[in-house]
Protein backbone atom coordinates (compact mmCIF):
# COMPACT_ATOMS: atom_id res chain seq x y z
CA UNK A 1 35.86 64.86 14.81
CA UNK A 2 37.60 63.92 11.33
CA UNK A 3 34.41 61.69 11.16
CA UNK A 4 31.83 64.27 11.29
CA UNK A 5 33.25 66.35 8.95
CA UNK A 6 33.75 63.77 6.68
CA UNK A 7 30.24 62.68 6.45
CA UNK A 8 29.40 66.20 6.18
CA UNK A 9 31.56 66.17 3.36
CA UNK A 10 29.54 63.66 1.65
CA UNK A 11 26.82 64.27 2.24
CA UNK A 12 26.94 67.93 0.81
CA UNK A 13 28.70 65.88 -2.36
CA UNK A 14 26.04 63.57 -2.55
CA UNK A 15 23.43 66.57 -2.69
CA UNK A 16 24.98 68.85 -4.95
CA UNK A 17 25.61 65.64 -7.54
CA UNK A 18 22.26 64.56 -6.69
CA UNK A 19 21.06 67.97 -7.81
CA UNK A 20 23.25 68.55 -10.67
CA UNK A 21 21.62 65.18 -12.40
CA UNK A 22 18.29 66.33 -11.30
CA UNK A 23 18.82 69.78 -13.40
CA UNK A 24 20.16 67.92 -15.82
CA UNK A 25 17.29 65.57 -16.65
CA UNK A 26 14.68 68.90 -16.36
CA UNK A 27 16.73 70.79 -18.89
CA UNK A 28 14.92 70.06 -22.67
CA UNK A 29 17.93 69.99 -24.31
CA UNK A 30 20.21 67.24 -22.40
CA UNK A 31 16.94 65.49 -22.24
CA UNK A 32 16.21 65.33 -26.01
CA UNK A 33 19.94 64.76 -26.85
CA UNK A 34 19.98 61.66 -24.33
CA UNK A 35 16.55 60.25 -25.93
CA UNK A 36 17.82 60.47 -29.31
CA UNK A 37 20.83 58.58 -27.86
CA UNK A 38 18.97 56.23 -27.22
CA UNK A 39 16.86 56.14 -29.93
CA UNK A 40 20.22 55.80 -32.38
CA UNK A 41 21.48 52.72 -30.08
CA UNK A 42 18.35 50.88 -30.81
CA UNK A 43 18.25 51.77 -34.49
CA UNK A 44 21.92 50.41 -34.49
CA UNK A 45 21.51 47.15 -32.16
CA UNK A 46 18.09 46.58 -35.12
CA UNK A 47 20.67 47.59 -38.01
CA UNK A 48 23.35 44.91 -36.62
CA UNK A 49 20.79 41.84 -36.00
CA UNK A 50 19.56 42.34 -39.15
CA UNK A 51 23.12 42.31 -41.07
CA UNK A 52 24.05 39.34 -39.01
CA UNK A 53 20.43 37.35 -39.95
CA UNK A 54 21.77 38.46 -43.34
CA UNK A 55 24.61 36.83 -42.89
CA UNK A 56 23.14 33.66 -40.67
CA UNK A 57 25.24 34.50 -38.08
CA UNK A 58 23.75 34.48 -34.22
CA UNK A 59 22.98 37.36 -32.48
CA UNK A 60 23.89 38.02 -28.88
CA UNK A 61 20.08 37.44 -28.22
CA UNK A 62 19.81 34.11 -29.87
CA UNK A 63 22.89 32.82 -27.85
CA UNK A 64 21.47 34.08 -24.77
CA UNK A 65 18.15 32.35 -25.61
CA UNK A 66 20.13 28.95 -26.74
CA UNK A 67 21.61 29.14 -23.11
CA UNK A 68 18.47 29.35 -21.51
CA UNK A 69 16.76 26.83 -23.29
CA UNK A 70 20.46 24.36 -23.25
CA UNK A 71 20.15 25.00 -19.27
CA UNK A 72 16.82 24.35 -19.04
CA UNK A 73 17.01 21.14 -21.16
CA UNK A 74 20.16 20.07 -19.02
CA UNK A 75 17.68 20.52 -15.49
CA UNK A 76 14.98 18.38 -16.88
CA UNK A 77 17.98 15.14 -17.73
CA UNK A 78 19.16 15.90 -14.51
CA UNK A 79 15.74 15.17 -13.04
CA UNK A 80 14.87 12.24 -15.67
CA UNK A 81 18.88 10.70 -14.18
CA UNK A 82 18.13 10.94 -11.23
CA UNK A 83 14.20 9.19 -11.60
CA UNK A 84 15.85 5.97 -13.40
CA UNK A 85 18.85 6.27 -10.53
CA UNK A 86 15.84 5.38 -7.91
CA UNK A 87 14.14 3.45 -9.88
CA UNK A 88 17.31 1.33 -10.81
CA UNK A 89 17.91 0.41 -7.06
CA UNK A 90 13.82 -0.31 -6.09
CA UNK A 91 14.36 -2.74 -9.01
CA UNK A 92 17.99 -3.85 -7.25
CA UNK A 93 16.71 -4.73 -3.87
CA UNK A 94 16.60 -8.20 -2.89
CA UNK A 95 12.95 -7.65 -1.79
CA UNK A 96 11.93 -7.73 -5.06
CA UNK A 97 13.20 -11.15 -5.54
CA UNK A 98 11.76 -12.60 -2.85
CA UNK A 99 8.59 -10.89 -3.99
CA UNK A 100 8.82 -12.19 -7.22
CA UNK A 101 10.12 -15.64 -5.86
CA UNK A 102 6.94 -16.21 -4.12
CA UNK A 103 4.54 -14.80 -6.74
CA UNK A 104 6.02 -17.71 -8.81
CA UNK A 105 5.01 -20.14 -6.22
CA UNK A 106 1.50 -18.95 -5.96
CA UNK A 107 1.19 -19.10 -9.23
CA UNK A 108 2.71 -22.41 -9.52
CA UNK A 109 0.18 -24.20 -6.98
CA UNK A 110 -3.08 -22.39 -8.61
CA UNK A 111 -1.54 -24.46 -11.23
CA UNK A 112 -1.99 -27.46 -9.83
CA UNK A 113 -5.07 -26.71 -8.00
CA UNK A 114 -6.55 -25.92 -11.62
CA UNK A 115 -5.13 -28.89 -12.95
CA UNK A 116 -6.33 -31.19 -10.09
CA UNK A 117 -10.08 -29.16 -10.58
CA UNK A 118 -10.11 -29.51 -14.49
CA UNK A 119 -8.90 -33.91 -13.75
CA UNK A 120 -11.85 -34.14 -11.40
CA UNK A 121 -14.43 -32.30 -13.54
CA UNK A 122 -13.73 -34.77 -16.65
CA UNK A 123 -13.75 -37.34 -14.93
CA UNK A 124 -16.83 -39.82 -14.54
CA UNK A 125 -18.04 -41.32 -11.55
CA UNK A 126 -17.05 -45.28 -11.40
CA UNK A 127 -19.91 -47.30 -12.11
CA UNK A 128 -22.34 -49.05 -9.00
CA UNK A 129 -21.36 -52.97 -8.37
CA UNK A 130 -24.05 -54.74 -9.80
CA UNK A 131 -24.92 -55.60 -6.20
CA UNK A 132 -26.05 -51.78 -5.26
CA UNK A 133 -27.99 -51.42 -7.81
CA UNK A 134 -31.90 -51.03 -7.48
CA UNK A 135 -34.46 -53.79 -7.80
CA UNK A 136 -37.62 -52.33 -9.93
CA UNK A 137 -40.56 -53.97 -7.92
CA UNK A 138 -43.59 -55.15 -9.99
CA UNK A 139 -46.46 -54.54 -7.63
CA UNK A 140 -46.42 -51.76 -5.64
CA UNK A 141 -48.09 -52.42 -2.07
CA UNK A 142 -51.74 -51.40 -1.41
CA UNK A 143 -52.02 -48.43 0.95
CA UNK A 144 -53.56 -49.71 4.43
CA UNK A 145 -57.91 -48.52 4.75
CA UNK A 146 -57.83 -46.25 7.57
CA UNK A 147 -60.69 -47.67 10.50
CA UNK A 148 -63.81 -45.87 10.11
CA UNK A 149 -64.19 -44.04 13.82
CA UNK A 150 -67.35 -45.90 15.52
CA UNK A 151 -70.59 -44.11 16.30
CA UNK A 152 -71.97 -43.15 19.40
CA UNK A 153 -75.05 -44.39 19.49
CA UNK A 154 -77.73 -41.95 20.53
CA UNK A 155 -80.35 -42.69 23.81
CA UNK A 156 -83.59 -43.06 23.08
């Protein structure tokens, strides 16, 4: 029962506060007095940036936007660390060295190969034994007169 009536309680407190700001706010003259408030906290926040630009001292904005930027800054190196971190143990894998290791070695017999290739290309073929080489013949031989086909004689 002590429930109940204490959230009847508050509730009715709630309400009646509730309404008491709501009158407040409609009443003209509360709500000029808290608009020019207001108004006189802005004029003085202006008033004090300006004397402390004067003075090249910070304001309270200024920090705020170092911070941001500093944090901001600090995320990005973070991310850059931790790029060159994986990068740093690709590079310290012994797969890479094996890799590398037999790169060498193919490069190492195209090497050869070329060399081998650019020996045989400037080199001449040996000359024929006198032996092989070819007779010039001074006559050549007549071609052989093909036999005339006979005629068939024709009956009379």
């Amino acid at each position: 029962m002590t429930d109940s009536v204490r959230d009847k309680l508050a509730r009715s407190s709630e309400d009646a506060l509730g309404k008491l700001a709501q009158d407040l706010l409609e009443n003209p003259l509360v709500n000029g007095a808290i608009s020019r408030a207001f108004e006189a906290r802005e004029r003085a926040v202006q008033a004090q940036e300006a004397a402390m630009g004067a003075l090249n001292i910070p304001s309270a904005a200024d920090i705020e936007r170092l911070t941001r930027r500093l944090r901001s800054v600090s995320q990005r190196l973070e991310g850059i660390e931790d790029g060159v971190d994986r990068l740093d143990q690709r590079l310290q894998t012994p797969a890479i060295d094996e890799r590398l290791a037999a790169i060498e070695g193919h490069l190492a017999a195209l090497g050869a190969e070329l060399v081998s290739l650019s020996s045989s290309l400037d080199a001449r073929p040996a000359p024929q034994p006198r032996e092989q080489e070819r007779l010039e013949v001074d006559e050549k031989p007549k071609p052989k007169a093909k036999a005339k086909p006979a005629r068939k004689k024709a009956k009379s």
